[in-house]
PDB file of N, CA and C in Angstrom:
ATOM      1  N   UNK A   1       0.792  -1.209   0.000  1.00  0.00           N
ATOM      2  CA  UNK A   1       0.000   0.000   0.000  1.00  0.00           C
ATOM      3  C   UNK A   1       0.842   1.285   0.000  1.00  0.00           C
ATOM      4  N   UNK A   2       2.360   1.307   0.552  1.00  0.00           N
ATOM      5  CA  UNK A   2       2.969   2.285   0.718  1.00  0.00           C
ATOM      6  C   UNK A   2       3.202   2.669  -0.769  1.00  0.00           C
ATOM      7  N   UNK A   3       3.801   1.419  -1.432  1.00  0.00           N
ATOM      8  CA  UNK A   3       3.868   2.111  -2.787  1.00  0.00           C
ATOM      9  C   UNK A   3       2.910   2.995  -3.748  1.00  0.00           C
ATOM     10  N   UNK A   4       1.424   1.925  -3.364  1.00  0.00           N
ATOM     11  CA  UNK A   4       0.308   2.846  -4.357  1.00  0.00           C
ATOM     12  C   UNK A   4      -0.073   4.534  -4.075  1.00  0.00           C
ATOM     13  N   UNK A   5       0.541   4.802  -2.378  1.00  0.00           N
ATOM     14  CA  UNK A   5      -0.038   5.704  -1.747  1.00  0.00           C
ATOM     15  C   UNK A   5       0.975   7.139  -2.588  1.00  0.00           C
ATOM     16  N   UNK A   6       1.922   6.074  -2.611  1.00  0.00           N
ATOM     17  CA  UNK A   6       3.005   7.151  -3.590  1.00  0.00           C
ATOM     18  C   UNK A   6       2.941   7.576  -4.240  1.00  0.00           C
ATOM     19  N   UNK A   7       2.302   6.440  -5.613  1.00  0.00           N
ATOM     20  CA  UNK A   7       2.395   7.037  -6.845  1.00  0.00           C
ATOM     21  C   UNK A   7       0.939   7.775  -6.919  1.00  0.00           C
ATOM     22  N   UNK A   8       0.225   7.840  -6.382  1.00  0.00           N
ATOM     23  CA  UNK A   8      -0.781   9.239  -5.984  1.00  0.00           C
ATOM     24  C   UNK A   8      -0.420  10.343  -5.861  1.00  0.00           C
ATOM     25  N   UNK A   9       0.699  10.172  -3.991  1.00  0.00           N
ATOM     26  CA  UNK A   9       1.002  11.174  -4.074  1.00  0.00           C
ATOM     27  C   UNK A   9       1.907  11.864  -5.417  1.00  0.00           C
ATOM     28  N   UNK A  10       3.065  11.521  -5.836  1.00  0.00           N
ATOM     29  CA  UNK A  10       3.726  11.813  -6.876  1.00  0.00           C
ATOM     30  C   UNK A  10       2.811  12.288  -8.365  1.00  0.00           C
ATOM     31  N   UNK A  11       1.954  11.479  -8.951  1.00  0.00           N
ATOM     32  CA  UNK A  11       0.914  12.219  -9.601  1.00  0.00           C
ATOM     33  C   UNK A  11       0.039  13.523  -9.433  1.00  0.00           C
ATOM     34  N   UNK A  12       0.042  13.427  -8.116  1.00  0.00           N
ATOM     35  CA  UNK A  12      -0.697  15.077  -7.393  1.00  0.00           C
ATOM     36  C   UNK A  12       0.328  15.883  -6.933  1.00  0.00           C
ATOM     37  N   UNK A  13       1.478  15.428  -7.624  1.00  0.00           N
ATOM     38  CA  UNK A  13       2.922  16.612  -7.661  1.00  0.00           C
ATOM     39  C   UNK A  13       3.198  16.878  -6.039  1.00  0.00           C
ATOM     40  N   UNK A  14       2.842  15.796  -5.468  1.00  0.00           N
ATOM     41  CA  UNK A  14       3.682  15.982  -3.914  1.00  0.00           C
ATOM     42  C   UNK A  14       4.438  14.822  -3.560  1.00  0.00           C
ATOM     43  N   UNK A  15       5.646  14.876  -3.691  1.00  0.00           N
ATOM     44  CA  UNK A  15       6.972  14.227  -3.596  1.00  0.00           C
ATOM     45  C   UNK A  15       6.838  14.373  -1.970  1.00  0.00           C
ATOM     46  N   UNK A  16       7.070  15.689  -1.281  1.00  0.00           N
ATOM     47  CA  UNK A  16       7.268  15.376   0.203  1.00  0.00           C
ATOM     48  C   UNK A  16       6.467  14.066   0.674  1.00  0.00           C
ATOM     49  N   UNK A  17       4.850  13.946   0.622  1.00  0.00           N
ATOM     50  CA  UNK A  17       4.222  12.884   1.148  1.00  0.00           C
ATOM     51  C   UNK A  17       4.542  11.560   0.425  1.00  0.00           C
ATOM     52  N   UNK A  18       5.046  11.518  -0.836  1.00  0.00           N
ATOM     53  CA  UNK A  18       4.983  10.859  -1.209  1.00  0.00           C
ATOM     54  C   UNK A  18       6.263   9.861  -0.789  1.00  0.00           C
ATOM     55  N   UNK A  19       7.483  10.656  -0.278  1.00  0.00           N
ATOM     56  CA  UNK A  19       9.006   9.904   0.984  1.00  0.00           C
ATOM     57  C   UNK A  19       8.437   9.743   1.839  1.00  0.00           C
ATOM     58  N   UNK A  20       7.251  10.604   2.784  1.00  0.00           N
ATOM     59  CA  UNK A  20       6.687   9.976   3.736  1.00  0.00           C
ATOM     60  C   UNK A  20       6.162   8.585   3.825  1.00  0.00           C
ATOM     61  N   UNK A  21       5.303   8.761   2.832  1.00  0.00           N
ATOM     62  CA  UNK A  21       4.401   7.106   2.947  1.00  0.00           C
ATOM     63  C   UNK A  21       5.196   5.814   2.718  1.00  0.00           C
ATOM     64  N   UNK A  22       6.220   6.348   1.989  1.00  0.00           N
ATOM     65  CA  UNK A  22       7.201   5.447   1.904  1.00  0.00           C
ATOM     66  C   UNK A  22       8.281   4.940   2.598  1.00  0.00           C
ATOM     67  N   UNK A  23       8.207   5.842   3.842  1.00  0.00           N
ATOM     68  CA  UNK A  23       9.228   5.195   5.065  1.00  0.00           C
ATOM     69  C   UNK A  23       8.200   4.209   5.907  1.00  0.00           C
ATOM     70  N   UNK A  24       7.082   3.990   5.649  1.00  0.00           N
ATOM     71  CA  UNK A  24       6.429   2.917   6.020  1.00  0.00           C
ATOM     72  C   UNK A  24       7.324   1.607   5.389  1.00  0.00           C
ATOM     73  N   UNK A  25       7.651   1.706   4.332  1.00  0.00           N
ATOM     74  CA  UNK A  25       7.533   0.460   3.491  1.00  0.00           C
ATOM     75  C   UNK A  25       9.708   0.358   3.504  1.00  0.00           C
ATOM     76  N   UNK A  26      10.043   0.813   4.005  1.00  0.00           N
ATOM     77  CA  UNK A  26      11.382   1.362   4.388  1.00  0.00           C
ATOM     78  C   UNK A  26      12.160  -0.615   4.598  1.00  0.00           C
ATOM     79  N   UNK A  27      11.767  -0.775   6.114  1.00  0.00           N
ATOM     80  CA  UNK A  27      12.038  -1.993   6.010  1.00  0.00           C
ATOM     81  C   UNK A  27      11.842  -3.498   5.371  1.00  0.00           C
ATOM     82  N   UNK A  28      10.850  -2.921   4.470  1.00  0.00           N
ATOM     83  CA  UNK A  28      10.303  -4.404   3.767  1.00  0.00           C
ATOM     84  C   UNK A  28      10.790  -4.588   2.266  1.00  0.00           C
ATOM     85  N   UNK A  29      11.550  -3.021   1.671  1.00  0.00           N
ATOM     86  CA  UNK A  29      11.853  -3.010   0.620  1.00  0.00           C
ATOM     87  C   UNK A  29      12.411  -4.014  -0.433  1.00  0.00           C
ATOM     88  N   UNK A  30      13.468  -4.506   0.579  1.00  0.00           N
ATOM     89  CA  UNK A  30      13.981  -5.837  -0.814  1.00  0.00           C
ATOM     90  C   UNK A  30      13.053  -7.538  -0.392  1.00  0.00           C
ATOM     91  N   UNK A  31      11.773  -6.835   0.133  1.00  0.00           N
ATOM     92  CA  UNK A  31      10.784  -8.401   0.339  1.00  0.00           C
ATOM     93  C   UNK A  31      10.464  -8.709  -0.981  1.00  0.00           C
ATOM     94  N   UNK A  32      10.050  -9.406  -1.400  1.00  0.00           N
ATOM     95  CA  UNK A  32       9.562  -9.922  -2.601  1.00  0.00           C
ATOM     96  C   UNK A  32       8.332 -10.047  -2.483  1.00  0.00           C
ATOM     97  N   UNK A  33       6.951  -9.534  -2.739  1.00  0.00           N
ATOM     98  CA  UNK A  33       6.041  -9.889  -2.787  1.00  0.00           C
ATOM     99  C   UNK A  33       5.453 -11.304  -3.597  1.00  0.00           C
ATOM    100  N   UNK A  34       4.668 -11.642  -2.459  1.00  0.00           N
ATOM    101  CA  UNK A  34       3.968 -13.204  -3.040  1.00  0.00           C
ATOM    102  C   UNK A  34       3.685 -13.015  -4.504  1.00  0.00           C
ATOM    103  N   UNK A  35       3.241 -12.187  -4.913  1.00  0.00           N
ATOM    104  CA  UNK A  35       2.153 -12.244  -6.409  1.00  0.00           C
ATOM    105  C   UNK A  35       3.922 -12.148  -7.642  1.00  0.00           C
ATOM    106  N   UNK A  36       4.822 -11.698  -6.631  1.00  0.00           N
ATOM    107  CA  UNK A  36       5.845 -11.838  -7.880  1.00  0.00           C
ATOM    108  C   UNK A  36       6.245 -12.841  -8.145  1.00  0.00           C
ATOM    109  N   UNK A  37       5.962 -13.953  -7.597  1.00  0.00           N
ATOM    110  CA  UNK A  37       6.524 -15.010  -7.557  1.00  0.00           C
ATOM    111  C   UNK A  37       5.322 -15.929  -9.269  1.00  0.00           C
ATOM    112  N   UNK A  38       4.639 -15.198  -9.367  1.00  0.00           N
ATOM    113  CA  UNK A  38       3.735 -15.741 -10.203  1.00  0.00           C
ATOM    114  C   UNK A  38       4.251 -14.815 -11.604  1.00  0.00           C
ATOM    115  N   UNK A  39       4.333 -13.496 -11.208  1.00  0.00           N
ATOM    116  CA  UNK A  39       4.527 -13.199 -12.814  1.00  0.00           C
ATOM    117  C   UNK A  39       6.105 -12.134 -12.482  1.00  0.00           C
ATOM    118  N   UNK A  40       6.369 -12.260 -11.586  1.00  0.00           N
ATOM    119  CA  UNK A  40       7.717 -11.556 -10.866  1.00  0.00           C
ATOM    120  C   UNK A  40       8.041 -10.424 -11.362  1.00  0.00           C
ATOM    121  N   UNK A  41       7.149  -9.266 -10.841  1.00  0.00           N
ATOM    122  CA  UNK A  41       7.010  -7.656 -11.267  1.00  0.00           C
ATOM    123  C   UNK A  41       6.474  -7.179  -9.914  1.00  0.00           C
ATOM    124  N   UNK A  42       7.382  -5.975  -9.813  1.00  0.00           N
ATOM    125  CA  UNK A  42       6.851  -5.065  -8.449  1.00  0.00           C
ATOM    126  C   UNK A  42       7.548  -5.322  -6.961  1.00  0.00           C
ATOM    127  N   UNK A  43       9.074  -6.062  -7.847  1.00  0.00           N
ATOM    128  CA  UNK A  43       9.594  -5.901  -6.830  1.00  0.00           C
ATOM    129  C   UNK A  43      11.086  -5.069  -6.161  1.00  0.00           C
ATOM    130  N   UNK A  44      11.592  -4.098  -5.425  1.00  0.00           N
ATOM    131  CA  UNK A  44      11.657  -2.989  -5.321  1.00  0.00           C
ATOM    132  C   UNK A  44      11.209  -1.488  -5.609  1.00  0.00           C
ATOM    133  N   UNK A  45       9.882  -1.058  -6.076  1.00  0.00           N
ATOM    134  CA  UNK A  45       9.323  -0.583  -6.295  1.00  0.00           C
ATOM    135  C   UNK A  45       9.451   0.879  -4.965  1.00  0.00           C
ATOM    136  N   UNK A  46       8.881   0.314  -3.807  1.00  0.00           N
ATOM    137  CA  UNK A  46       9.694   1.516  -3.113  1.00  0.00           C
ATOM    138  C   UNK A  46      10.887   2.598  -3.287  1.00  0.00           C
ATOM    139  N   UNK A  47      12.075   1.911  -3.540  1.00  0.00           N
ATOM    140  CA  UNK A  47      13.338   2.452  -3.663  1.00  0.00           C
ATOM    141  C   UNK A  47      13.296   3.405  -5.113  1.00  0.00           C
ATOM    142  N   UNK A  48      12.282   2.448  -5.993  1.00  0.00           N
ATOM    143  CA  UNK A  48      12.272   3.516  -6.960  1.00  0.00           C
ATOM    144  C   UNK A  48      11.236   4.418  -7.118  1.00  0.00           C
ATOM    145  N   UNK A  49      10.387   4.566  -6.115  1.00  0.00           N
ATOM    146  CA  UNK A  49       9.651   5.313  -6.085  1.00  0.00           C
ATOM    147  C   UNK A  49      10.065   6.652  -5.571  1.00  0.00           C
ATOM    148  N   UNK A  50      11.171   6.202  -3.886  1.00  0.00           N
ATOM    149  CA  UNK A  50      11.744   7.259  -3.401  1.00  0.00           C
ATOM    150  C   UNK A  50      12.472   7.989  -4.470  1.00  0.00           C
ATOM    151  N   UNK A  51      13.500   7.309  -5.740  1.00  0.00           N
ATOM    152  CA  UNK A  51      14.153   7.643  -6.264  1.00  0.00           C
ATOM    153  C   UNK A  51      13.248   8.810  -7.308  1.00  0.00           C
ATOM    154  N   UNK A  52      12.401   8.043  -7.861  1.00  0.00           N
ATOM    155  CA  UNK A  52      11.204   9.214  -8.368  1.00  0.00           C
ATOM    156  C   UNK A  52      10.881  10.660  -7.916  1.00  0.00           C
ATOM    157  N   UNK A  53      10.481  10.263  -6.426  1.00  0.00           N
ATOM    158  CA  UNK A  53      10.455  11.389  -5.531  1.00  0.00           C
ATOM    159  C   UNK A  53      11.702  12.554  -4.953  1.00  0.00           C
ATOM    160  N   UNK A  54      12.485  12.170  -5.199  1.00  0.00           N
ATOM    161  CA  UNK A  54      13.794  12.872  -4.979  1.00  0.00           C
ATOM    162  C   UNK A  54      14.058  13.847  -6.040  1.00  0.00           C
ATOM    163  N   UNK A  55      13.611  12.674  -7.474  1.00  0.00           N
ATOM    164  CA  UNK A  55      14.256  14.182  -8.577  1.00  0.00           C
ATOM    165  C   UNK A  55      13.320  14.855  -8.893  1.00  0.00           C
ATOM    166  N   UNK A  56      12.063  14.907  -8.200  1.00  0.00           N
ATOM    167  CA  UNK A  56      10.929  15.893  -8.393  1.00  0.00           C
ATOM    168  C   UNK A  56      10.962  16.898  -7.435  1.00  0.00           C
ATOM    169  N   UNK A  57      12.221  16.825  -6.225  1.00  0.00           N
ATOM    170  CA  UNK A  57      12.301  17.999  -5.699  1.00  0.00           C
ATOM    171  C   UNK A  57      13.790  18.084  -5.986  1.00  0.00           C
ATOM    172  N   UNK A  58      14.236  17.756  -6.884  1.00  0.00           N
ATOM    173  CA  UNK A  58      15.550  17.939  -7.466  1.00  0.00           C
ATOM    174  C   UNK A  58      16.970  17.617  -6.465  1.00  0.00           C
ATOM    175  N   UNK A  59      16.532  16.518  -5.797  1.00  0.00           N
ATOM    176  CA  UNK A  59      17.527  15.986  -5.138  1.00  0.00           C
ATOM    177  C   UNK A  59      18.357  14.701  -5.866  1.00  0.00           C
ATOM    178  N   UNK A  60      18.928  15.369  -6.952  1.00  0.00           N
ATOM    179  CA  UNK A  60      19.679  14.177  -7.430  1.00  0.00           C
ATOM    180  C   UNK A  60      20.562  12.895  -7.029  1.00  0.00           C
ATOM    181  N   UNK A  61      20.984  13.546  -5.924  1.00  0.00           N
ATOM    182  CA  UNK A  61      22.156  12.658  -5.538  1.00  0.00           C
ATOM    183  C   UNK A  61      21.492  11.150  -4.709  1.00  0.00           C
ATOM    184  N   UNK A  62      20.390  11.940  -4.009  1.00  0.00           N
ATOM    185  CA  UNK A  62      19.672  11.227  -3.316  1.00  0.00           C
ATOM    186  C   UNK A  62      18.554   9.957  -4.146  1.00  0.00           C
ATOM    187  N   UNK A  63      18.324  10.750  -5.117  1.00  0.00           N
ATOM    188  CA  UNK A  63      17.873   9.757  -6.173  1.00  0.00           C
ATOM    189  C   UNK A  63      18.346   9.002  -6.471  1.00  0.00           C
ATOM    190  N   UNK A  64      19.831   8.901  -7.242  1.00  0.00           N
ATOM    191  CA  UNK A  64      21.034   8.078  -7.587  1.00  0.00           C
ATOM    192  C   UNK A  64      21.020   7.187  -6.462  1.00  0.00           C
ATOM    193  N   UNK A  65      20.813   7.417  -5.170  1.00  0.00           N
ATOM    194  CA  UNK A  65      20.965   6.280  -4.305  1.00  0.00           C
ATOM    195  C   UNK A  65      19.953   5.184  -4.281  1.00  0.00           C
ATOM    196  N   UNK A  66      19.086   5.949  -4.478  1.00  0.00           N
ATOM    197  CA  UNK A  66      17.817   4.874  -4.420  1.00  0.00           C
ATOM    198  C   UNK A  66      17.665   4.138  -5.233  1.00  0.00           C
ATOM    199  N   UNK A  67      18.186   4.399  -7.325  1.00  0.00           N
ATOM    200  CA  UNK A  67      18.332   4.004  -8.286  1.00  0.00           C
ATOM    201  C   UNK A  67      19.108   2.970  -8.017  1.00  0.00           C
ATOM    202  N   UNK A  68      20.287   3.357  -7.449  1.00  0.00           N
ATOM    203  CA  UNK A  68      22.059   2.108  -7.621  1.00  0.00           C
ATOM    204  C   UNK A  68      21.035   1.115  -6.563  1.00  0.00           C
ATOM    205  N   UNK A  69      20.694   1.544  -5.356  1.00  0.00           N
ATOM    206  CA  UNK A  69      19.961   0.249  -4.480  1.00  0.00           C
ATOM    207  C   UNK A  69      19.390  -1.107  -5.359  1.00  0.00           C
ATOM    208  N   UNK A  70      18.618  -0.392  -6.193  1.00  0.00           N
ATOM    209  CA  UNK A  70      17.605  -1.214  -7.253  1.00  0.00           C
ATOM    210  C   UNK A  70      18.941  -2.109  -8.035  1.00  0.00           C
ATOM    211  N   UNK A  71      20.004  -1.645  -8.638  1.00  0.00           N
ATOM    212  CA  UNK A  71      21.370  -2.271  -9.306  1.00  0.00           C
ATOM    213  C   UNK A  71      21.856  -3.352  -8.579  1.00  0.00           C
ATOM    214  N   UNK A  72      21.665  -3.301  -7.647  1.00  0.00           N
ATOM    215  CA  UNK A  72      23.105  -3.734  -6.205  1.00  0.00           C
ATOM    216  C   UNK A  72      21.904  -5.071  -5.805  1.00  0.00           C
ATOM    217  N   UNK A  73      20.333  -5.117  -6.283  1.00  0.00           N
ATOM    218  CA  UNK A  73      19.785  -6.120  -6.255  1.00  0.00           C
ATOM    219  C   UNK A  73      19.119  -6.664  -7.467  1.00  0.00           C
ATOM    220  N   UNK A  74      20.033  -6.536  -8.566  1.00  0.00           N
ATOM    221  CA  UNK A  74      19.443  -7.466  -9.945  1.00  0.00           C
ATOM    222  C   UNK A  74      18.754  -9.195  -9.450  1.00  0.00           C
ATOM    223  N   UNK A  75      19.209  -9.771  -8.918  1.00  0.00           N
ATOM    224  CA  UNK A  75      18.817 -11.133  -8.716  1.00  0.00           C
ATOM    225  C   UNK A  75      17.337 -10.783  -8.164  1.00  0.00           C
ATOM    226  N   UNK A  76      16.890  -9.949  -7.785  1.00  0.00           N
ATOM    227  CA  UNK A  76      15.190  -9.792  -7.457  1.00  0.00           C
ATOM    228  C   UNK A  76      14.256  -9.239  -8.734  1.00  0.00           C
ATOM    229  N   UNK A  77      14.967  -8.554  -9.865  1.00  0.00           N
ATOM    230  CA  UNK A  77      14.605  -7.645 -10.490  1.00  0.00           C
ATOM    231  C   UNK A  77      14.010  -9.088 -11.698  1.00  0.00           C
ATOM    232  N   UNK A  78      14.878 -10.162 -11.772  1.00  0.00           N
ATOM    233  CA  UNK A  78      14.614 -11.122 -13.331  1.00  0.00           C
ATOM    234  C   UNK A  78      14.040 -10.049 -14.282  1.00  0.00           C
ATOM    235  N   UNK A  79      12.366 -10.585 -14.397  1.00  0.00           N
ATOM    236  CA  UNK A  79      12.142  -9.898 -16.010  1.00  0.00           C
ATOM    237  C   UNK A  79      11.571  -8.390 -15.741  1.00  0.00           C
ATOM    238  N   UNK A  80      11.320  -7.992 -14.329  1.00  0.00           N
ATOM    239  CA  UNK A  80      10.689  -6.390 -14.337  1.00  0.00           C
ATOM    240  C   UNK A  80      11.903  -5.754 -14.516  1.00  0.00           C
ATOM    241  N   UNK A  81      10.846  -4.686 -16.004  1.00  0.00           N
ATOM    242  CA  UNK A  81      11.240  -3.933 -16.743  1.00  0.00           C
ATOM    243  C   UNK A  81      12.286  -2.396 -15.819  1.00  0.00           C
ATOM    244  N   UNK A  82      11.578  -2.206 -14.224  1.00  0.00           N
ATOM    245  CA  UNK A  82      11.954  -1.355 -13.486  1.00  0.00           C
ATOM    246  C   UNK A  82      13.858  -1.329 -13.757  1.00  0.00           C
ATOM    247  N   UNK A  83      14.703  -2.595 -13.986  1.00  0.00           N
ATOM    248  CA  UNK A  83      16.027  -2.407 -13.662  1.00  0.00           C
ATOM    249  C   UNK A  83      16.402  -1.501 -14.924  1.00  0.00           C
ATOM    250  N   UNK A  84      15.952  -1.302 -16.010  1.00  0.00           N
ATOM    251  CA  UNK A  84      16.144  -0.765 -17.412  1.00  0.00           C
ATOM    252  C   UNK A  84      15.691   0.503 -17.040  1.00  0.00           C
ATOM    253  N   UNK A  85      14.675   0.604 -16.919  1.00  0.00           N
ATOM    254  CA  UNK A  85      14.253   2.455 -16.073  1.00  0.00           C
ATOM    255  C   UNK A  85      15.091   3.251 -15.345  1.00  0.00           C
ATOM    256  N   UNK A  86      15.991   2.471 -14.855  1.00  0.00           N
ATOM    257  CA  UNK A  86      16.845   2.661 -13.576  1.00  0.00           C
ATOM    258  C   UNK A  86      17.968   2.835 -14.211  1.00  0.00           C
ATOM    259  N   UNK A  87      18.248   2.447 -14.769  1.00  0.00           N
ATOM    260  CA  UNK A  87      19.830   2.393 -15.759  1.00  0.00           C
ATOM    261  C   UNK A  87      19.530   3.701 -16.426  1.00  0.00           C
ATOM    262  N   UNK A  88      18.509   3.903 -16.988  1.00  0.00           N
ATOM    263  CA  UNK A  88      17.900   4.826 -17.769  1.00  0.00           C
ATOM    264  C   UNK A  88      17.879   6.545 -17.048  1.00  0.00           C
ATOM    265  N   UNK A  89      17.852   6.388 -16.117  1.00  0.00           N
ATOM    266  CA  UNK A  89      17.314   7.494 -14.857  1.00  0.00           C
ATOM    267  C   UNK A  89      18.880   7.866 -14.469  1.00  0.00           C
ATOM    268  N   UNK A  90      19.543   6.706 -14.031  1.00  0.00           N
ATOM    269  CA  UNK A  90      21.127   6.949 -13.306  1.00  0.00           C
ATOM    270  C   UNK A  90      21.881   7.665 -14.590  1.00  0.00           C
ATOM    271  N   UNK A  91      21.848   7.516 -16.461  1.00  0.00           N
ATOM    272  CA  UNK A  91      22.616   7.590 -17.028  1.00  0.00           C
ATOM    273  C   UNK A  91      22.176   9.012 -17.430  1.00  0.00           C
ATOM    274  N   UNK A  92      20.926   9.865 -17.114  1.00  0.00           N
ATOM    275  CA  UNK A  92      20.479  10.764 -17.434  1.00  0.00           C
ATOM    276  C   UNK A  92      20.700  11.710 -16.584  1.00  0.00           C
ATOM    277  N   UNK A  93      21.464  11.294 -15.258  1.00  0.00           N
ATOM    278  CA  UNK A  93      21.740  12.094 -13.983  1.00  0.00           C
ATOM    279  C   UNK A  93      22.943  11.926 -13.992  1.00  0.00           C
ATOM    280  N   UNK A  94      23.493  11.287 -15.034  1.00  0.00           N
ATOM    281  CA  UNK A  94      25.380  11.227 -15.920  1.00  0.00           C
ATOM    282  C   UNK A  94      25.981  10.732 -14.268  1.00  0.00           C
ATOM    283  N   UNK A  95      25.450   9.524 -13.567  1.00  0.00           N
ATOM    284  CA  UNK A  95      25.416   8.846 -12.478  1.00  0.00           C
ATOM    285  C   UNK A  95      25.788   7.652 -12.737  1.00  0.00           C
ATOM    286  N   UNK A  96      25.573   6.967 -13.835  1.00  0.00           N
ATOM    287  CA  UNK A  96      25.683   5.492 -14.563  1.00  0.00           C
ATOM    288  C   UNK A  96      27.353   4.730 -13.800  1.00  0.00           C
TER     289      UNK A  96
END
């Protein structure tokens, strides 16, 4: 839920609430949700959400962290598309 609450907030252009709701979900981040195990998508989603939220208040650096997090756990990522976004995001913040 922390994640969906995010990408709300982040759509209604509020990044602050949107790191908030997400330090709920802080410790569970590299869990794997059950349902990924069926089609294995949606998992680290937090980290890149924070990372989302960071460069919408133009905290780059802080973004980059949340991005490389998502890197530093490819073996969770298999076929979601999120690790390519991420590569995509770090090389555009000339972070790669």
């Amino acid at each position: 839920m922390p994640a969906l609450r995010a990408i709300d907030a982040l759509q209604a252009r509020d990044a602050d609430t949107a790191l908030a709701v997400l330090e709920e979900a802080r410790p569970y981040e590299l869990a794997v949700p059950a349902i990924a195990f069926v089609n294995y998508i949606g998992s680290l989603y937090p980290p890149f959400l924070r990372g989302e939220a960071y460069l919408a208040l133009d905290r780059k650096e802080e973004a980059a962290v949340e991005f490389r997090k998502i890197l530093a756990h490819r073996g969770l990522l298999l076929a979601d598309p999120i690790g390519t976004i991420v590569e995509r995001q770090l090389a555009s913040l000339g972070k790669k």
